[in-house]
N, C-alpha and C. Protein backbone atom coordinates (compact mmCIF):
# COMPACT_ATOMS: atom_id res chain seq x y z
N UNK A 1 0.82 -1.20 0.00
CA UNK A 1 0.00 0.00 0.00
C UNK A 1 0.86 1.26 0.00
N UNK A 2 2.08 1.13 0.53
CA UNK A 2 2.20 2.56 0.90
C UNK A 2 3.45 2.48 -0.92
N UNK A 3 3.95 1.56 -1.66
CA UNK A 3 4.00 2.08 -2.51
C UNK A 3 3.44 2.74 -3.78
N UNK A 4 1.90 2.06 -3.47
CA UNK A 4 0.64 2.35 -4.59
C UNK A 4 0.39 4.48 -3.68
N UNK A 5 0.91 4.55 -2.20
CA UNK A 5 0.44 6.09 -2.46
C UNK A 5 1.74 6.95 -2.62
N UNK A 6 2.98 6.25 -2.61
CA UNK A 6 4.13 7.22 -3.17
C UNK A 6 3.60 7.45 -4.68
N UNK A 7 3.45 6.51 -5.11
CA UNK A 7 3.20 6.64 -6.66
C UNK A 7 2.25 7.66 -6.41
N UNK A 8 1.03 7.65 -6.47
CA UNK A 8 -0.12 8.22 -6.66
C UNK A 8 0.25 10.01 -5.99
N UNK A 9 1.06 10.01 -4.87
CA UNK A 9 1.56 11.53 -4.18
C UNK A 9 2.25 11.81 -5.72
N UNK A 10 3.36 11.15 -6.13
CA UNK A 10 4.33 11.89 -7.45
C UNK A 10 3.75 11.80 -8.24
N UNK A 11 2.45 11.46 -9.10
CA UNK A 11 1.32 11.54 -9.85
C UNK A 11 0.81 12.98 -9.77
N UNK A 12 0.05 13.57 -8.61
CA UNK A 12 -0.54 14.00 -8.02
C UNK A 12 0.18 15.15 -8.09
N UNK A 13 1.27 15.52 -7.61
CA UNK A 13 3.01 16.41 -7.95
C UNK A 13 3.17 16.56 -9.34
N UNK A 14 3.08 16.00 -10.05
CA UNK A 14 2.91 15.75 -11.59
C UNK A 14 2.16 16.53 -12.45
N UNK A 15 0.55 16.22 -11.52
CA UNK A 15 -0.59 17.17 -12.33
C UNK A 15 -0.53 18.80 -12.26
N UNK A 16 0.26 18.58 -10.75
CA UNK A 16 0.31 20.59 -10.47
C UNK A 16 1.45 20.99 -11.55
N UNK A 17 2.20 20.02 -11.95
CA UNK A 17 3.40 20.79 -12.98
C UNK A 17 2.75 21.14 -14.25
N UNK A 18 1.61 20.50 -14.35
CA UNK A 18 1.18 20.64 -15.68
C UNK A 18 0.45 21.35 -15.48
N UNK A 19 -0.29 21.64 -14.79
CA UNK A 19 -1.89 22.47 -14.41
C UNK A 19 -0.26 24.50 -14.64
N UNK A 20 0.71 24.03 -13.77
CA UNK A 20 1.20 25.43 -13.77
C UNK A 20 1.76 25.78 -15.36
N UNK A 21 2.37 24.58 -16.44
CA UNK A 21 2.34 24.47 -17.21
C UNK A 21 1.55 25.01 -18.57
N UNK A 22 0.26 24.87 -18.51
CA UNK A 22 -0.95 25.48 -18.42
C UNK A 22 -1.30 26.63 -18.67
N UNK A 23 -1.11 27.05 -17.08
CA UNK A 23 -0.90 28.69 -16.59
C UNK A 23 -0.14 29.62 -17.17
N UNK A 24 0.99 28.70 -17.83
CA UNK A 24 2.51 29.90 -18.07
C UNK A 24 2.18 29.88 -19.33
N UNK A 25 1.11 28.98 -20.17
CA UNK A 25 0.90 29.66 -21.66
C UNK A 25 -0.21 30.11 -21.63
N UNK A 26 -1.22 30.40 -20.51
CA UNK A 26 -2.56 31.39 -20.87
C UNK A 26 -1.46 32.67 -20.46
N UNK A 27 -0.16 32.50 -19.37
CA UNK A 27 0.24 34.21 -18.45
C UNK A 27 0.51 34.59 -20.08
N UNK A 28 1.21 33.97 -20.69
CA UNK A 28 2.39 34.09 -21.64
C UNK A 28 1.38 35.07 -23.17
N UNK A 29 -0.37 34.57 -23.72
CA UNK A 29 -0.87 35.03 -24.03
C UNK A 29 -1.09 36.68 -23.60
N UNK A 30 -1.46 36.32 -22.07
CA UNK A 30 -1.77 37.64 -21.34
C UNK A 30 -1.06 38.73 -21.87
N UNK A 31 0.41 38.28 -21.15
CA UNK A 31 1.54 38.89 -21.37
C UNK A 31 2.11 39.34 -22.62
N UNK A 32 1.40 38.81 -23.88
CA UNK A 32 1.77 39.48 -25.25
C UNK A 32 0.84 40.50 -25.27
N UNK A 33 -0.67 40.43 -24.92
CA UNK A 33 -1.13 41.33 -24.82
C UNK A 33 -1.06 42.76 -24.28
N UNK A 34 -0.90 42.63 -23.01
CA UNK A 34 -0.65 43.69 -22.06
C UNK A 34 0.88 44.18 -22.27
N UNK A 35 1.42 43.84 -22.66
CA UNK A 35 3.28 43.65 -22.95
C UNK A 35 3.81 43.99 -21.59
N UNK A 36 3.43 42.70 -20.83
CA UNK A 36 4.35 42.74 -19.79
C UNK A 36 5.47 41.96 -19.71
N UNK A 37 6.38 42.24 -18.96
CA UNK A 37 7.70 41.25 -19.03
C UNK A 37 7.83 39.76 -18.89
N UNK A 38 8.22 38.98 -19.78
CA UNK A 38 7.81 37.44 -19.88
C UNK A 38 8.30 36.87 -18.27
N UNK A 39 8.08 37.51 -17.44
CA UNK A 39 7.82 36.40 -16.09
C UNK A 39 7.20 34.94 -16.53
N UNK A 40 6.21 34.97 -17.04
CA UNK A 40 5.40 33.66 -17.06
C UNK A 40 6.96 32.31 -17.35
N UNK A 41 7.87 32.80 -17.83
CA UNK A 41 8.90 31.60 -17.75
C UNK A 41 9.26 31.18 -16.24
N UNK A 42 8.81 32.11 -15.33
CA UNK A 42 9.39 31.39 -14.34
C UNK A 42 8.52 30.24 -14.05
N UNK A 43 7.20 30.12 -14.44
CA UNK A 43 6.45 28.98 -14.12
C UNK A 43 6.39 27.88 -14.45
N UNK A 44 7.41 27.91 -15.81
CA UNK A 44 8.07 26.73 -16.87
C UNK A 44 9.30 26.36 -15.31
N UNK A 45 10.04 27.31 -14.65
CA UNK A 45 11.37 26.84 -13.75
C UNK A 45 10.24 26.26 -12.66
N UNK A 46 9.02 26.85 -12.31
CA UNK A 46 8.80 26.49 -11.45
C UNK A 46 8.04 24.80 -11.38
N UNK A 47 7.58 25.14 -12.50
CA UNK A 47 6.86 23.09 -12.85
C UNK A 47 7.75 22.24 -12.89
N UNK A 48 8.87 22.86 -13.60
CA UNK A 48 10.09 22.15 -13.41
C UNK A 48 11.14 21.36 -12.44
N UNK A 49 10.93 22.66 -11.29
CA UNK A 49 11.08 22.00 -10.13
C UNK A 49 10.25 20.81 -9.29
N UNK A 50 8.63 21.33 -9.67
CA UNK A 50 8.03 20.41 -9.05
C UNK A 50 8.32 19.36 -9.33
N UNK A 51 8.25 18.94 -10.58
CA UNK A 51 8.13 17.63 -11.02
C UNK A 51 9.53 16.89 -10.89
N UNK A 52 10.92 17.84 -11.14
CA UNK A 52 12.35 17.11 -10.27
C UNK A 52 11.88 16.72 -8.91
N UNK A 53 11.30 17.15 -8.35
CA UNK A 53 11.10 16.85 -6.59
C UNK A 53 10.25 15.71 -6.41
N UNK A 54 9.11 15.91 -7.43
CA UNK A 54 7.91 14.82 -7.40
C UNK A 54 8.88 13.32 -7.72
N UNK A 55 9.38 13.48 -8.51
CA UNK A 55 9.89 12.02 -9.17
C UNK A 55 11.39 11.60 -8.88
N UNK A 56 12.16 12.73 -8.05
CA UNK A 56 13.30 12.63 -7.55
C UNK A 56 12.73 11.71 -5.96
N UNK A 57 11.50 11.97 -5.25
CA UNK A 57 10.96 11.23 -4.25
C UNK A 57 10.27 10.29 -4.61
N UNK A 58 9.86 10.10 -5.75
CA UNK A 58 9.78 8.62 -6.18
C UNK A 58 10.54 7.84 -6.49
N UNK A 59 11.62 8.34 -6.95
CA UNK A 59 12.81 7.49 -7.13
C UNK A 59 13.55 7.25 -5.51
N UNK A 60 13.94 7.64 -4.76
CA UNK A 60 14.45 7.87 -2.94
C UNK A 60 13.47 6.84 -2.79
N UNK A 61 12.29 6.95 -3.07
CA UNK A 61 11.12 5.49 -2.00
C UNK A 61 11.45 4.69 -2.49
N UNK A 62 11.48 4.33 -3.93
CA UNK A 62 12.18 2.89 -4.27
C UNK A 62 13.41 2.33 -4.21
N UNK A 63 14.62 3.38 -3.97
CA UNK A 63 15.50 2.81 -3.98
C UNK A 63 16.05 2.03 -2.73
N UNK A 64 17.26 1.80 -3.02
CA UNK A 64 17.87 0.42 -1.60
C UNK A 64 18.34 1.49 -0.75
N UNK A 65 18.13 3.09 -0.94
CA UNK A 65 18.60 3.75 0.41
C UNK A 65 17.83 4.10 1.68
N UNK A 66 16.48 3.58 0.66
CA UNK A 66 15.68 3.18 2.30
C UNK A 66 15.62 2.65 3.18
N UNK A 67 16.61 1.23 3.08
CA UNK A 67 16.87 0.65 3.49
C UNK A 67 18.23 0.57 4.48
N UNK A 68 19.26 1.21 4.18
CA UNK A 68 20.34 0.95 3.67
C UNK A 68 20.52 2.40 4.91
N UNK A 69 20.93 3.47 4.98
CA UNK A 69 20.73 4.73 5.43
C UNK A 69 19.85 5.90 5.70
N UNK A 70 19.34 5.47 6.82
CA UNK A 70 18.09 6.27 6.87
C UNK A 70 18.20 8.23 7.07
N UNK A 71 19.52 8.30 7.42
CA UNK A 71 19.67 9.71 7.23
C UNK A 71 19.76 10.36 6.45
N UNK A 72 20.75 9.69 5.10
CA UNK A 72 20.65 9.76 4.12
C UNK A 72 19.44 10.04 2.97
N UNK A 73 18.54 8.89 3.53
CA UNK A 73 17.26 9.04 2.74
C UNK A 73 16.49 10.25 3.54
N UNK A 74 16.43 10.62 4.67
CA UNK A 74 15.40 11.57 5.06
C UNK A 74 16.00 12.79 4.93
N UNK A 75 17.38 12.90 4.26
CA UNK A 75 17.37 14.15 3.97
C UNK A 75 17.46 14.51 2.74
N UNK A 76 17.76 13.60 1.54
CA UNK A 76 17.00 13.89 0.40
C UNK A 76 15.55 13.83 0.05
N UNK A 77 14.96 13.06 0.88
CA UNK A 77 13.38 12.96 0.95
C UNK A 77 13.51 15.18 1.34
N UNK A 78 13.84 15.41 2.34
CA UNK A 78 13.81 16.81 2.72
C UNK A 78 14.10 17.84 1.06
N UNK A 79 15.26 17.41 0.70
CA UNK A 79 15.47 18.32 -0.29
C UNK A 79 14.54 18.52 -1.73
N UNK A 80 14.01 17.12 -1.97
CA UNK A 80 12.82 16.93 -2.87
C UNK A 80 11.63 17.44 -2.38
N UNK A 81 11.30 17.61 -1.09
CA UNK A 81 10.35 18.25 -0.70
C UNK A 81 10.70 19.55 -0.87
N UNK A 82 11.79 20.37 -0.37
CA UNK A 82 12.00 21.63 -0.71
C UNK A 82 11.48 22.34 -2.37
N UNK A 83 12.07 21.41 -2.82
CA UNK A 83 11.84 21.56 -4.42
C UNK A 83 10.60 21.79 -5.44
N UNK A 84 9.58 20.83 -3.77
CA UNK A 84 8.13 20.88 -4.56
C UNK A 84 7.46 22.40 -3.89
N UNK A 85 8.22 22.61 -2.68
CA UNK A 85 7.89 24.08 -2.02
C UNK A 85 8.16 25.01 -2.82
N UNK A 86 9.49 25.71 -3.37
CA UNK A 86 9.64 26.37 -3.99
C UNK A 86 9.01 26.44 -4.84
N UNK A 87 9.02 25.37 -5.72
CA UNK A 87 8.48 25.47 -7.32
C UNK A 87 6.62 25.96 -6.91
N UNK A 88 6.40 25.54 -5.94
CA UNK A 88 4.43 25.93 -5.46
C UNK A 88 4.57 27.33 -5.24
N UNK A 89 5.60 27.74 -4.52
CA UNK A 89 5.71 29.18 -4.19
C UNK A 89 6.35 29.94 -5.40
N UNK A 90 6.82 29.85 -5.98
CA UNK A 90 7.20 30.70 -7.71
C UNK A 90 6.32 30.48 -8.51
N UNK A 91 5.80 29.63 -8.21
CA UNK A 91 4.09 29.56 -9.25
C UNK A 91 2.82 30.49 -8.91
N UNK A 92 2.98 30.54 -7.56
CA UNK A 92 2.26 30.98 -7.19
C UNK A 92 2.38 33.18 -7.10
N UNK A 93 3.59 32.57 -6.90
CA UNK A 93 3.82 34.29 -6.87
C UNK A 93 3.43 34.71 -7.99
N UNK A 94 4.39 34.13 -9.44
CA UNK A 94 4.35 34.56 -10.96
C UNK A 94 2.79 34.64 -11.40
N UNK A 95 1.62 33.60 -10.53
CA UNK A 95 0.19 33.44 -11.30
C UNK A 95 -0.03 35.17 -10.59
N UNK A 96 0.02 34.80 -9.26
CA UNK A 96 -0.51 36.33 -9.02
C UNK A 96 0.17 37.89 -9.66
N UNK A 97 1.34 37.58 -9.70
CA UNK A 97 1.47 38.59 -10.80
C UNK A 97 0.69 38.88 -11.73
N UNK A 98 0.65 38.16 -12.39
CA UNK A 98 -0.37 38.24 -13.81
C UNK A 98 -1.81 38.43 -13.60
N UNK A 99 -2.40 37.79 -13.18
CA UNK A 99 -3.65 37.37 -12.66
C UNK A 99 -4.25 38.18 -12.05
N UNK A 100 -3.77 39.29 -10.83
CA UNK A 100 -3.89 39.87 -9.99
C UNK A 100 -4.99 40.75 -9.94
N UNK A 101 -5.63 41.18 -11.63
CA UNK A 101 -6.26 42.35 -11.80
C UNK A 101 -8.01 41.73 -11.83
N UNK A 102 -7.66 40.45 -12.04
CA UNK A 102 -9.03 39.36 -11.88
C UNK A 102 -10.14 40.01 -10.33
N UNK A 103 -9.01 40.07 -9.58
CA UNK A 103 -9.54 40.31 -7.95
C UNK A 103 -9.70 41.58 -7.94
N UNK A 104 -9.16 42.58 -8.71
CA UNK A 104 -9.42 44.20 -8.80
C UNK A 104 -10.83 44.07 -9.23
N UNK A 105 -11.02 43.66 -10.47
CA UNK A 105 -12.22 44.05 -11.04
C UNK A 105 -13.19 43.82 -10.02
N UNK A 106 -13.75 44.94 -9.77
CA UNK A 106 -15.46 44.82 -9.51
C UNK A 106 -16.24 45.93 -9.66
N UNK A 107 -17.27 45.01 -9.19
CA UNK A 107 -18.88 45.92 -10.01
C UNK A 107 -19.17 47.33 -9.47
């Protein structure tokens, strides 16, 4: 069981790279429009990261260093997690950049 939910967590890590993926070619439209500065690439670095982190911790659960060195493994388990932090937090910053004027508008 618990390797059917590593899988399914780096799956899951997977979809947000693409969902931000996504995002960085509607910002990237935006952004020809409005001619703002192509930020939206950072959301290409930032999916990027996710998905190194997502599948860099899928690879750490399967391997023999789970076994083998557990300090070892819990602190690259740490650094792949970092990876999926950042990349959530540069996505998130760069959407609200763009995006931001969505929440201005009102009636």
């Amino acid at each position: 069981m618990t390797n059917l939910a590593v899988f399914l967590g780096a799956f899951g890590w997977c979809a947000v790279g693409v969902v931000l993926l996504l995002v960085a070619r509607l910002s990237h439209r935006l952004g020809t429009v409005t001619h703002a500065r192509p930020y939206y690439r950072l959301m290409d670095v930032s999916a990027a990261l996710i998905v190194v982190g997502a599948l860099g911790g899928l690879v750490i659960e399967w391997s023999s260093l789970a076994q083998n060195d557990q300090l070892a493994h819990n602190m690259l388990s740490m650094l792949c997690d970092a990876l999926i932090a950042v990349g959530i937090s540069l996505g998130l910053g760069v959407a609200w950049y763009y995006w931001s004027w969505l929440l201005a508008e009102r009636d």
